[in-house]
N, C-alpha and C. Protein backbone atom coordinates (compact mmCIF):
# COMPACT_ATOMS: atom_id res chain seq x y z
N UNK A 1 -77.17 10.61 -167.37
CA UNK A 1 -78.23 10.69 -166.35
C UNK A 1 -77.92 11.81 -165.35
N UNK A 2 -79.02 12.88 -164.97
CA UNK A 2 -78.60 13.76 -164.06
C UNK A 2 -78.48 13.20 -162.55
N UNK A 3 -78.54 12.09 -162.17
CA UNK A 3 -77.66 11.78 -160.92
C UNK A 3 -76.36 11.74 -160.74
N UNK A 4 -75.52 10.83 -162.10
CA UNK A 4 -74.35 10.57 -162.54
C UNK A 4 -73.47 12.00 -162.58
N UNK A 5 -74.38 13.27 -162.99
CA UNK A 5 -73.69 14.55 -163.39
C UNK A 5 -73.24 14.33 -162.48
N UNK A 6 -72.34 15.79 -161.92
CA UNK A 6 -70.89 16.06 -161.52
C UNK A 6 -71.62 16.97 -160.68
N UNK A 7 -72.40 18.11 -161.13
CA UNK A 7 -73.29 18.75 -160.59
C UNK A 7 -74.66 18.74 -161.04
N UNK A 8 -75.41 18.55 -159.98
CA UNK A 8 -77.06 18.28 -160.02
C UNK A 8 -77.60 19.67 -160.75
N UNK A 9 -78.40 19.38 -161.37
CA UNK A 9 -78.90 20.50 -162.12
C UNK A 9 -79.62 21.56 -161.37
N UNK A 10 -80.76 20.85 -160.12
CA UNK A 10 -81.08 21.86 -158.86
C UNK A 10 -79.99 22.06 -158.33
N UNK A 11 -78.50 21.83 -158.20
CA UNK A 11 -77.33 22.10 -157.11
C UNK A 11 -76.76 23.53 -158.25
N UNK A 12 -77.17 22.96 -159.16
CA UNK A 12 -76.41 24.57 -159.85
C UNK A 12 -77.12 25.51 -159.88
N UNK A 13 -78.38 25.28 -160.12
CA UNK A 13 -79.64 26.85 -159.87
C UNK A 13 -79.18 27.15 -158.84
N UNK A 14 -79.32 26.31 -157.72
CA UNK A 14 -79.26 27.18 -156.31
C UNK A 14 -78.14 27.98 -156.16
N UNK A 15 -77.03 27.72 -156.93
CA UNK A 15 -75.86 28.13 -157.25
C UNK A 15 -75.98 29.52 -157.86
N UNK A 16 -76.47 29.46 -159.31
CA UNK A 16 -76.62 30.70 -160.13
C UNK A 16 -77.68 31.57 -159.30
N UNK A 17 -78.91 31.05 -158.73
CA UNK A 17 -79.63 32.42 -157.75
C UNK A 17 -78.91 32.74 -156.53
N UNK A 18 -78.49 32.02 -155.80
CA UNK A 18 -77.14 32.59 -154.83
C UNK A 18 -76.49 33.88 -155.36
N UNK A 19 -75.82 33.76 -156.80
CA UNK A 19 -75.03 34.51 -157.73
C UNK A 19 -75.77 35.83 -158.08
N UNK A 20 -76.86 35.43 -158.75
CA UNK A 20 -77.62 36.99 -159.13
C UNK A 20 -78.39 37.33 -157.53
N UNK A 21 -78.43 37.16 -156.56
CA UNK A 21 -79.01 37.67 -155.42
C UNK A 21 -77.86 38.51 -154.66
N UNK A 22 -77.01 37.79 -154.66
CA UNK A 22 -75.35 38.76 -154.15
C UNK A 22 -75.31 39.40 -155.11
N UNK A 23 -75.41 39.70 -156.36
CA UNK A 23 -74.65 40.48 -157.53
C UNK A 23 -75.37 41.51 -157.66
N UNK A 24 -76.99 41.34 -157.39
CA UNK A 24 -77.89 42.61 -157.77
C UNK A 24 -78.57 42.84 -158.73
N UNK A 25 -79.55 43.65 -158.73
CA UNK A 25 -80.42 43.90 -159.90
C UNK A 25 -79.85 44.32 -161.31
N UNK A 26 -78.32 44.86 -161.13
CA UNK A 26 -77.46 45.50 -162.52
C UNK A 26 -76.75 44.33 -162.95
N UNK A 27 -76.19 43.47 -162.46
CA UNK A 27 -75.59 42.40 -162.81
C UNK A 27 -76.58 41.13 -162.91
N UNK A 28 -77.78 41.30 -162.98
CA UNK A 28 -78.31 39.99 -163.21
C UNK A 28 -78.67 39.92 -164.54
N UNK A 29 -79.07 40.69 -165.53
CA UNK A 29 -78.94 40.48 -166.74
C UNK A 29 -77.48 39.53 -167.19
N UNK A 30 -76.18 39.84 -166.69
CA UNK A 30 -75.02 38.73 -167.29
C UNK A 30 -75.17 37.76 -166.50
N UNK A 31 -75.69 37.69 -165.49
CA UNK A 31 -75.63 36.31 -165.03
C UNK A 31 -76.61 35.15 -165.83
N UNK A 32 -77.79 36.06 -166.19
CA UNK A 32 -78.31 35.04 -166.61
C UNK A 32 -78.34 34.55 -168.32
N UNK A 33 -77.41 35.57 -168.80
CA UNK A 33 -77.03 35.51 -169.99
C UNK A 33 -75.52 34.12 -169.91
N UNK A 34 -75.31 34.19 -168.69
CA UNK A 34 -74.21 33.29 -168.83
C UNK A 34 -74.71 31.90 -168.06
């Protein structure tokens, strides 16, 4: 159940767009490949 996760599935997006918004328009292709 995604409550039970470890991390919330919205707690990690906000996470990964945090990530490609600091990283930039050249590094967001691997981010979102990863």
């Amino acid at each position: 159940m995604p409550a039970r996760a470890p991390r919330p599935i919205w707690r990690y997006s906000t996470e990964v767009l945090s990530r490609v918004i600091e990283a930039g328009p050249a590094d967001r292709g691997e981010v979102a490949l990863t």
